[in-house]
PDB file of N, CA and C in Angstrom:
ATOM      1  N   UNK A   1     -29.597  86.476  -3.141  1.00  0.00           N
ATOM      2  CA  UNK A   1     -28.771  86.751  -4.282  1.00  0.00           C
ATOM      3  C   UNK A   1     -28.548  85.485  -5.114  1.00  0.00           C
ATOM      4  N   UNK A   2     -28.128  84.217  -4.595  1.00  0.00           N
ATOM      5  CA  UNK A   2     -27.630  82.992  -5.211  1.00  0.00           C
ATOM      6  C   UNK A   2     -29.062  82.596  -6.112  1.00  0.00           C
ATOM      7  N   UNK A   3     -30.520  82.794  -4.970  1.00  0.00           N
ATOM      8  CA  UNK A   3     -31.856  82.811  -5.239  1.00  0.00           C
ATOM      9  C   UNK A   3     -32.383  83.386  -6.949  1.00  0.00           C
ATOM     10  N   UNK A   4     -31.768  84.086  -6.576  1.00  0.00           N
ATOM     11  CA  UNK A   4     -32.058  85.411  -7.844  1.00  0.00           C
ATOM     12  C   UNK A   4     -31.247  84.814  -9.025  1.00  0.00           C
ATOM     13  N   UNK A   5     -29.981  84.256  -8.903  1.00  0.00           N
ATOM     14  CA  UNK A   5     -29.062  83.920 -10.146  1.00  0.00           C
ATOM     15  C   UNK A   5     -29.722  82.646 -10.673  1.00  0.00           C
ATOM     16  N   UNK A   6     -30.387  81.820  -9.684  1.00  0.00           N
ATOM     17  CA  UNK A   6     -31.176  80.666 -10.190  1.00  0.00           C
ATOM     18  C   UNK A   6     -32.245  80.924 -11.031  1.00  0.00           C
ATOM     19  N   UNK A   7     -33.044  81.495 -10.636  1.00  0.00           N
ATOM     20  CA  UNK A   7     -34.228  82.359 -11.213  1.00  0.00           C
ATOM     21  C   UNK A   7     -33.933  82.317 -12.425  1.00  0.00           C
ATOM     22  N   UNK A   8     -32.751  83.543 -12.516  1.00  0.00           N
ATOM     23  CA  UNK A   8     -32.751  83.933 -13.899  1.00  0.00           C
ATOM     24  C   UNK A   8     -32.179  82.886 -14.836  1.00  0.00           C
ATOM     25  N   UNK A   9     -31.105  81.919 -14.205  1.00  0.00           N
ATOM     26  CA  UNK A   9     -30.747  80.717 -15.132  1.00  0.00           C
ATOM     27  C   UNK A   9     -31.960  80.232 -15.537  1.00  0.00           C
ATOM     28  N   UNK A  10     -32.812  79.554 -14.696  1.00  0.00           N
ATOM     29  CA  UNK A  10     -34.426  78.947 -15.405  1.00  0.00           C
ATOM     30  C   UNK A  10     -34.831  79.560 -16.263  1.00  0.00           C
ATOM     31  N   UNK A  11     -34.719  81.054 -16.067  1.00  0.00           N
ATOM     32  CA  UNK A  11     -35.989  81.899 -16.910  1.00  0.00           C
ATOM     33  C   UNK A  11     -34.938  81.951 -18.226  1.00  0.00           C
ATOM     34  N   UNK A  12     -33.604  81.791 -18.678  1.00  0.00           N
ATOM     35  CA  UNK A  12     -32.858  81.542 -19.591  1.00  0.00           C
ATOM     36  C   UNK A  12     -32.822  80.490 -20.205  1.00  0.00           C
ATOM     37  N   UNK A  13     -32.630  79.622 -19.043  1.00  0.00           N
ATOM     38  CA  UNK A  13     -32.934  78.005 -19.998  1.00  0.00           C
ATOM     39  C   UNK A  13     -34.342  78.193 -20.647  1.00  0.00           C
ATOM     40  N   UNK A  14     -35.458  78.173 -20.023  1.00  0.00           N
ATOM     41  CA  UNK A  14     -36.609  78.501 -20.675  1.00  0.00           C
ATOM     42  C   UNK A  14     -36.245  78.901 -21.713  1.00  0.00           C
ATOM     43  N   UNK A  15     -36.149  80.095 -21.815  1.00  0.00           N
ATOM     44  CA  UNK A  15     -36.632  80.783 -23.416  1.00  0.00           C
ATOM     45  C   UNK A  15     -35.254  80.623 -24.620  1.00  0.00           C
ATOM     46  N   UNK A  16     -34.173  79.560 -23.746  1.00  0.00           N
ATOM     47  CA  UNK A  16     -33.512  79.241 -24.804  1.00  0.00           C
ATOM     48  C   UNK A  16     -34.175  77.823 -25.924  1.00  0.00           C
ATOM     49  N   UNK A  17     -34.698  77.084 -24.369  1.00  0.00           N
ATOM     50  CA  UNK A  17     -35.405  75.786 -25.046  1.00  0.00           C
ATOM     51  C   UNK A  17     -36.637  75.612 -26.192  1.00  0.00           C
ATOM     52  N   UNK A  18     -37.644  77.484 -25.998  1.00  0.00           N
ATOM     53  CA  UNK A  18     -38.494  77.707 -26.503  1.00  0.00           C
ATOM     54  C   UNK A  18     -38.027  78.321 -27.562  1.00  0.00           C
ATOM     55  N   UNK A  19     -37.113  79.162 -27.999  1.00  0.00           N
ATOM     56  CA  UNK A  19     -36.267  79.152 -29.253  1.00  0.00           C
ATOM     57  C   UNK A  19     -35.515  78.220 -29.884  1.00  0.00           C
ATOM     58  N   UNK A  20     -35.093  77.317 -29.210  1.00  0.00           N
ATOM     59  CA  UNK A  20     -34.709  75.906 -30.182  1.00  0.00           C
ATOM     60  C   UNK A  20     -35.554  75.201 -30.853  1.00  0.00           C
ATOM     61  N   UNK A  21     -36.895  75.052 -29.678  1.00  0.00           N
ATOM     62  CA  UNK A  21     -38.229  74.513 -30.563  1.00  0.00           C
ATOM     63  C   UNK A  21     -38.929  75.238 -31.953  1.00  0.00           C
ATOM     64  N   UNK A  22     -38.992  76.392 -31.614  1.00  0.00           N
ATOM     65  CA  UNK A  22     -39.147  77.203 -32.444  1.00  0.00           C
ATOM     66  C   UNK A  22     -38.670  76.767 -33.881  1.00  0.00           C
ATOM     67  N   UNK A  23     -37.421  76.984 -33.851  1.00  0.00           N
ATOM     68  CA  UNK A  23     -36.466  76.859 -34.709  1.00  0.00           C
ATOM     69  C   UNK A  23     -36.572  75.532 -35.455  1.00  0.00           C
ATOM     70  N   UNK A  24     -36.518  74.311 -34.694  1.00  0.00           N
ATOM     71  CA  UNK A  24     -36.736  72.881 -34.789  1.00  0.00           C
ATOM     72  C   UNK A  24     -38.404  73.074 -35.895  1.00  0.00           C
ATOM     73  N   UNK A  25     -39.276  73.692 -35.505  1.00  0.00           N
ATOM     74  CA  UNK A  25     -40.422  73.974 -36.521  1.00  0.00           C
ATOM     75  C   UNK A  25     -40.208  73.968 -37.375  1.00  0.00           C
ATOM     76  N   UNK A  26     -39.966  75.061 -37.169  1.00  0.00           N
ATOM     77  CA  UNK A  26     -39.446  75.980 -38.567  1.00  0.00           C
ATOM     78  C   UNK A  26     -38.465  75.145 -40.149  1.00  0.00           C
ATOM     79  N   UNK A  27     -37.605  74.523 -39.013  1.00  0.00           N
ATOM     80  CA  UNK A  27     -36.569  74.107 -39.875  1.00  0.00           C
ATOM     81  C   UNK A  27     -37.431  72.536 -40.698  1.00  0.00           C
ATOM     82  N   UNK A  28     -38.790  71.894 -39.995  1.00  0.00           N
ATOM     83  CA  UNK A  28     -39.571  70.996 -40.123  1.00  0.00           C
ATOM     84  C   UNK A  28     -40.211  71.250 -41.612  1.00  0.00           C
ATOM     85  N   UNK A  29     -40.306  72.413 -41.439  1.00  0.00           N
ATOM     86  CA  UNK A  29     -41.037  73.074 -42.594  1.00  0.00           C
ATOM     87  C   UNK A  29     -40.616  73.442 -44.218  1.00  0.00           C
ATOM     88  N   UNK A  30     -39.011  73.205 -43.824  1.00  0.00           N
ATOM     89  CA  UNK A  30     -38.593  73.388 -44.994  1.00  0.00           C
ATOM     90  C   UNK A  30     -38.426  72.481 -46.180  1.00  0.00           C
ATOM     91  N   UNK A  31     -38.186  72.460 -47.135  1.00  0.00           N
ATOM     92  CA  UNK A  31     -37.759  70.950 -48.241  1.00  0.00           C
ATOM     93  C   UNK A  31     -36.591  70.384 -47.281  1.00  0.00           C
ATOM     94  N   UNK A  32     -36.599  69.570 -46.488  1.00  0.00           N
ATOM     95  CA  UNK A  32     -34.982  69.051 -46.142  1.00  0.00           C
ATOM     96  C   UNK A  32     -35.168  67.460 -46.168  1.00  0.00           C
ATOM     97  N   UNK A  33     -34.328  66.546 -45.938  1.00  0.00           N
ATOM     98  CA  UNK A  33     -34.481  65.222 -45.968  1.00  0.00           C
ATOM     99  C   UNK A  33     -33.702  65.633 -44.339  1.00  0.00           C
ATOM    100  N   UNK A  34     -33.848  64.027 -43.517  1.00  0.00           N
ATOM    101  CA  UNK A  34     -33.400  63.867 -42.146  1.00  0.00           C
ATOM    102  C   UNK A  34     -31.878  64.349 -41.837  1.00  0.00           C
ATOM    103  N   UNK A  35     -31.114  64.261 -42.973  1.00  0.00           N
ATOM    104  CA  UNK A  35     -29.735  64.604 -42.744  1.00  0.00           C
ATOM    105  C   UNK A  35     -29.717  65.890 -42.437  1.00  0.00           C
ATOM    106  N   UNK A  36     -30.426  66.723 -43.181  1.00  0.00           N
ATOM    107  CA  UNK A  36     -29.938  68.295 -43.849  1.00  0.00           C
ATOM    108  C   UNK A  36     -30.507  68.607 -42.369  1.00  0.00           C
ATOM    109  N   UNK A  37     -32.302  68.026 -41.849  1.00  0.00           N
ATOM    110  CA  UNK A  37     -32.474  68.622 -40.693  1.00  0.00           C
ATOM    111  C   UNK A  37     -31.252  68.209 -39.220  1.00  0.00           C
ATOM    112  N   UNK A  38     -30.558  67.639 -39.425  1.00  0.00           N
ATOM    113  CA  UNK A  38     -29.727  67.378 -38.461  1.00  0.00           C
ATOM    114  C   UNK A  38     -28.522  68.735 -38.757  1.00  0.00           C
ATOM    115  N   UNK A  39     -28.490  68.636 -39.549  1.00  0.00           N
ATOM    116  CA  UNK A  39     -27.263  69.665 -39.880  1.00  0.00           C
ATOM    117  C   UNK A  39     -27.771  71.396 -38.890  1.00  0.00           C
ATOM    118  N   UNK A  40     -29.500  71.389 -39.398  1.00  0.00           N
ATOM    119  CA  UNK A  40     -29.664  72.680 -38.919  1.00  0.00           C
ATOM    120  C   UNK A  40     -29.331  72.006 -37.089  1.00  0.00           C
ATOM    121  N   UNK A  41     -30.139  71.351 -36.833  1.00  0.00           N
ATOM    122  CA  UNK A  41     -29.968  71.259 -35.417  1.00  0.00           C
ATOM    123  C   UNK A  41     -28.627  71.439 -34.821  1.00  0.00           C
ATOM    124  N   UNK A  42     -27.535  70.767 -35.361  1.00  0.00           N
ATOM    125  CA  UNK A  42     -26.253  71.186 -34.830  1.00  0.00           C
ATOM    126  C   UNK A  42     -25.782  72.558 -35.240  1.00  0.00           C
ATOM    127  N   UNK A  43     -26.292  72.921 -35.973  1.00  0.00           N
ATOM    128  CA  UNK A  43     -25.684  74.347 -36.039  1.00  0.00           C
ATOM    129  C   UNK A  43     -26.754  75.420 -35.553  1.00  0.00           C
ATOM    130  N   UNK A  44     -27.487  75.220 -34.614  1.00  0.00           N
ATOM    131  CA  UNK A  44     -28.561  75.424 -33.701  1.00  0.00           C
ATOM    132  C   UNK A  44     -28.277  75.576 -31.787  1.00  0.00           C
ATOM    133  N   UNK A  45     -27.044  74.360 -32.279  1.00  0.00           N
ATOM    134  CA  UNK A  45     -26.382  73.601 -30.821  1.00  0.00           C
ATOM    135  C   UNK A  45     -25.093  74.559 -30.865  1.00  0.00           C
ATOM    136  N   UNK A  46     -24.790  74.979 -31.943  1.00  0.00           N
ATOM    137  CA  UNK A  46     -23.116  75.404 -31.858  1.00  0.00           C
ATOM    138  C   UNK A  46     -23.246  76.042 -32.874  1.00  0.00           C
ATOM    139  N   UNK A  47     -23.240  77.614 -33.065  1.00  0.00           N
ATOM    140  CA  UNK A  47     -23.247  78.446 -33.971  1.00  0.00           C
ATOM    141  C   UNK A  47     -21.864  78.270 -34.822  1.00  0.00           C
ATOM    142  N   UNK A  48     -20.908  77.919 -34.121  1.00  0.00           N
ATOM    143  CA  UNK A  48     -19.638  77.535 -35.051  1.00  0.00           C
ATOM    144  C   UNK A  48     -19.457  76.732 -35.392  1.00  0.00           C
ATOM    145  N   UNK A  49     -20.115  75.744 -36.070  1.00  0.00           N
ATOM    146  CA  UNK A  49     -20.345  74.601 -36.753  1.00  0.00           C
ATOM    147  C   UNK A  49     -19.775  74.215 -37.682  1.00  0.00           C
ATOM    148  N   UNK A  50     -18.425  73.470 -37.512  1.00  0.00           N
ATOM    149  CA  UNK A  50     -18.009  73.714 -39.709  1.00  0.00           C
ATOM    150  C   UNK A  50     -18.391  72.084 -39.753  1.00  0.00           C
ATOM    151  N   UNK A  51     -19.119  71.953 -41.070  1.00  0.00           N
ATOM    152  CA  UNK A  51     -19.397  70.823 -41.674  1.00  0.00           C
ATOM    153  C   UNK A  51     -18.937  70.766 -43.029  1.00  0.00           C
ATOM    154  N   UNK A  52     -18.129  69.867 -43.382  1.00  0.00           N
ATOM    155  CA  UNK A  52     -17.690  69.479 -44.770  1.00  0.00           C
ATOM    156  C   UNK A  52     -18.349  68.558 -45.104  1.00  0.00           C
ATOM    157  N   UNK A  53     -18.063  68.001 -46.742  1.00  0.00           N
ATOM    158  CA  UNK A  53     -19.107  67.144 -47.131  1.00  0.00           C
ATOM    159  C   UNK A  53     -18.755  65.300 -46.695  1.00  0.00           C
ATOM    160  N   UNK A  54     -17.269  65.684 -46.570  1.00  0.00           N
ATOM    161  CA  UNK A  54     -16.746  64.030 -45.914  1.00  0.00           C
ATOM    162  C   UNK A  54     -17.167  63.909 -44.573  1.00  0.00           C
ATOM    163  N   UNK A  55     -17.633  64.937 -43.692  1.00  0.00           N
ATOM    164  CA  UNK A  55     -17.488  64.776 -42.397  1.00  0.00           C
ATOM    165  C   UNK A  55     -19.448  64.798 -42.239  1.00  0.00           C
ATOM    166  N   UNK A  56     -19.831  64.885 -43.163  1.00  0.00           N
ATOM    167  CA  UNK A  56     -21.186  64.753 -43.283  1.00  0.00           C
ATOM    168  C   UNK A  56     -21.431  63.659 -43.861  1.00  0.00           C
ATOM    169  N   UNK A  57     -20.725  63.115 -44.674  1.00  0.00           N
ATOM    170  CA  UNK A  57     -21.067  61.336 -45.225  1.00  0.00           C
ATOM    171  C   UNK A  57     -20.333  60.832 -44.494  1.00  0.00           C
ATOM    172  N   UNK A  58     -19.480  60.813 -43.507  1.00  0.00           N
ATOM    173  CA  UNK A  58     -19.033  60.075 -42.428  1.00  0.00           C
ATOM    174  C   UNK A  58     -20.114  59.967 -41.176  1.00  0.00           C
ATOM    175  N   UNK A  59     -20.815  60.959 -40.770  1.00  0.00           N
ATOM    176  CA  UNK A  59     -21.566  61.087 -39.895  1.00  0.00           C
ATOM    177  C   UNK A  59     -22.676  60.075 -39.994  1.00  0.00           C
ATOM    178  N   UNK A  60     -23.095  60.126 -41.252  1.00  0.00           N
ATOM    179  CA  UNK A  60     -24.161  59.592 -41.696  1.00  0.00           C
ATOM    180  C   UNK A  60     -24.763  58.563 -42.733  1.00  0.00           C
ATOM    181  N   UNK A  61     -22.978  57.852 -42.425  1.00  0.00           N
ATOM    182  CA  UNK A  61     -22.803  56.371 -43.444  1.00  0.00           C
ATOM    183  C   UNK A  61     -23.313  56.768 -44.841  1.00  0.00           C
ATOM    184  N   UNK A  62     -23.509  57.906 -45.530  1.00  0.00           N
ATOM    185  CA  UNK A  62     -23.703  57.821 -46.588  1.00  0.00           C
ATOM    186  C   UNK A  62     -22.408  58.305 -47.518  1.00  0.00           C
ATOM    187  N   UNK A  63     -22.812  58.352 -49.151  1.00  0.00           N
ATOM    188  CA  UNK A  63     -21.696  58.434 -50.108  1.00  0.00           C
ATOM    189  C   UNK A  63     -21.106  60.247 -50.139  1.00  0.00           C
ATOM    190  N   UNK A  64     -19.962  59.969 -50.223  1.00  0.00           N
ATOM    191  CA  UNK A  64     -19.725  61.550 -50.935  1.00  0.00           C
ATOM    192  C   UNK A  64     -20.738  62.459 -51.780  1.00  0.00           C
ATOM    193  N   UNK A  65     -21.344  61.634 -52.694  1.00  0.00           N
ATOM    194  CA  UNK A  65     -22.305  62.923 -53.433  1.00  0.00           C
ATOM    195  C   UNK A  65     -23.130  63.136 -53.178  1.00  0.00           C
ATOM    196  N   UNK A  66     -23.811  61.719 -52.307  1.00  0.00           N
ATOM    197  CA  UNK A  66     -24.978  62.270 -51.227  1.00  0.00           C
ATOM    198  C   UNK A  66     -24.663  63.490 -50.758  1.00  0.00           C
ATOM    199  N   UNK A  67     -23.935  63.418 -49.667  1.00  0.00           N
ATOM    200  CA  UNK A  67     -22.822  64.530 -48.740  1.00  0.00           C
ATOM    201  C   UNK A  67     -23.314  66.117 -49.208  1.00  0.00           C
ATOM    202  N   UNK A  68     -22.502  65.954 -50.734  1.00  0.00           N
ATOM    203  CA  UNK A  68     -22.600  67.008 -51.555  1.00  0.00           C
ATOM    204  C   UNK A  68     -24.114  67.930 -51.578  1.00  0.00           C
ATOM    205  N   UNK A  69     -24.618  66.604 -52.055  1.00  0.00           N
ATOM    206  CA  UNK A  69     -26.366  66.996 -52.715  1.00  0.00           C
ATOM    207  C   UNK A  69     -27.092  67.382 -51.205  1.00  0.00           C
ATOM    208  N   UNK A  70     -26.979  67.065 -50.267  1.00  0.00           N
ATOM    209  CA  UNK A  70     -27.401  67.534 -49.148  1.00  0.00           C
ATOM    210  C   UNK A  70     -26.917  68.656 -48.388  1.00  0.00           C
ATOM    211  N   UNK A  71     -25.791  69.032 -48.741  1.00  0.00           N
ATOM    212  CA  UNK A  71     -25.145  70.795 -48.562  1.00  0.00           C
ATOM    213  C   UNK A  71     -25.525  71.571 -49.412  1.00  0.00           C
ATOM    214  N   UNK A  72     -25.249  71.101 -50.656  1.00  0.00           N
ATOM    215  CA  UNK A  72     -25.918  71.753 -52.067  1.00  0.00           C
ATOM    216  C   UNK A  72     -27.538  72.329 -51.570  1.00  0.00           C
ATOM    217  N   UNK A  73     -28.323  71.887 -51.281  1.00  0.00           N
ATOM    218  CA  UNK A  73     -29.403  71.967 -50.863  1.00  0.00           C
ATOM    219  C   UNK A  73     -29.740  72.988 -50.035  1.00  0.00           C
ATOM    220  N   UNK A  74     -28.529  73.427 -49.845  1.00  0.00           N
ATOM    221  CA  UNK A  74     -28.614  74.857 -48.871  1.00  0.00           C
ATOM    222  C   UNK A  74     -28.221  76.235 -49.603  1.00  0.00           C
ATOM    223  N   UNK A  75     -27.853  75.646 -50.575  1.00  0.00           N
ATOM    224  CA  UNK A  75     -26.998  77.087 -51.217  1.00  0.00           C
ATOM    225  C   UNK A  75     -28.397  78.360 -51.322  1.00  0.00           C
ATOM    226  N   UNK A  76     -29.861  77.564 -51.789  1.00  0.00           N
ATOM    227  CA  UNK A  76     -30.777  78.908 -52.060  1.00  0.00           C
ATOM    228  C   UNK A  76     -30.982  79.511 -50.331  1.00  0.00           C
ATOM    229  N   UNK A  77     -30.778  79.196 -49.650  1.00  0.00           N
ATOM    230  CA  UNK A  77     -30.899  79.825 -48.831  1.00  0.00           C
ATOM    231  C   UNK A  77     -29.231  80.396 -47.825  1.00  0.00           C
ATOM    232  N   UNK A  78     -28.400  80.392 -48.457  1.00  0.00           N
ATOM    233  CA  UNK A  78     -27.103  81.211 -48.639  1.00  0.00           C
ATOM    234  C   UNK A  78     -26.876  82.829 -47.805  1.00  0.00           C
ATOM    235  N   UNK A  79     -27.049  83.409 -47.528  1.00  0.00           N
ATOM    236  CA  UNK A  79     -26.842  84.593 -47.018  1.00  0.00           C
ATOM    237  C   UNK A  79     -25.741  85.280 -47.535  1.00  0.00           C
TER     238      UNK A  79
END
């Protein structure tokens, strides 16, 4: 039984790790600069992710409108 719960943890980690990669592609593929792809990755890591634009130019030693222009950058793909 304990046998079996291991199993299936592996076979979970697996195909969680092979959907992150996935994703990590994908997200390779898009127009992004290094910041914006960090942004997908954490919100990849933690579906509840809130990022503001100070807490994104804090993260990443850059200026406020950087910040901006690199969230901005997401709006066409908006849902």
């Amino acid at each position: 039984m304990i046998q079996r719960a291991i199993d299936e943890l592996h076979d979970y980690l697996s195909r969680k790790a092979r959907e992150a990669a996935a994703a990590r592609s994908a997200a390779a593929t898009l127009p992004t600069n290094h910041r914006q792809v960090a942004i997908i990755e954490g919100a990849l890591r933690d579906g509840g992710l809130r990022i503001t634009a100070q807490s994104h130019a804090r993260s990443h030693n850059v200026t406020l409108a950087t910040a901006r222009s690199d969230l901005r950058g997401f709006k066409p793909w908006a849902c």
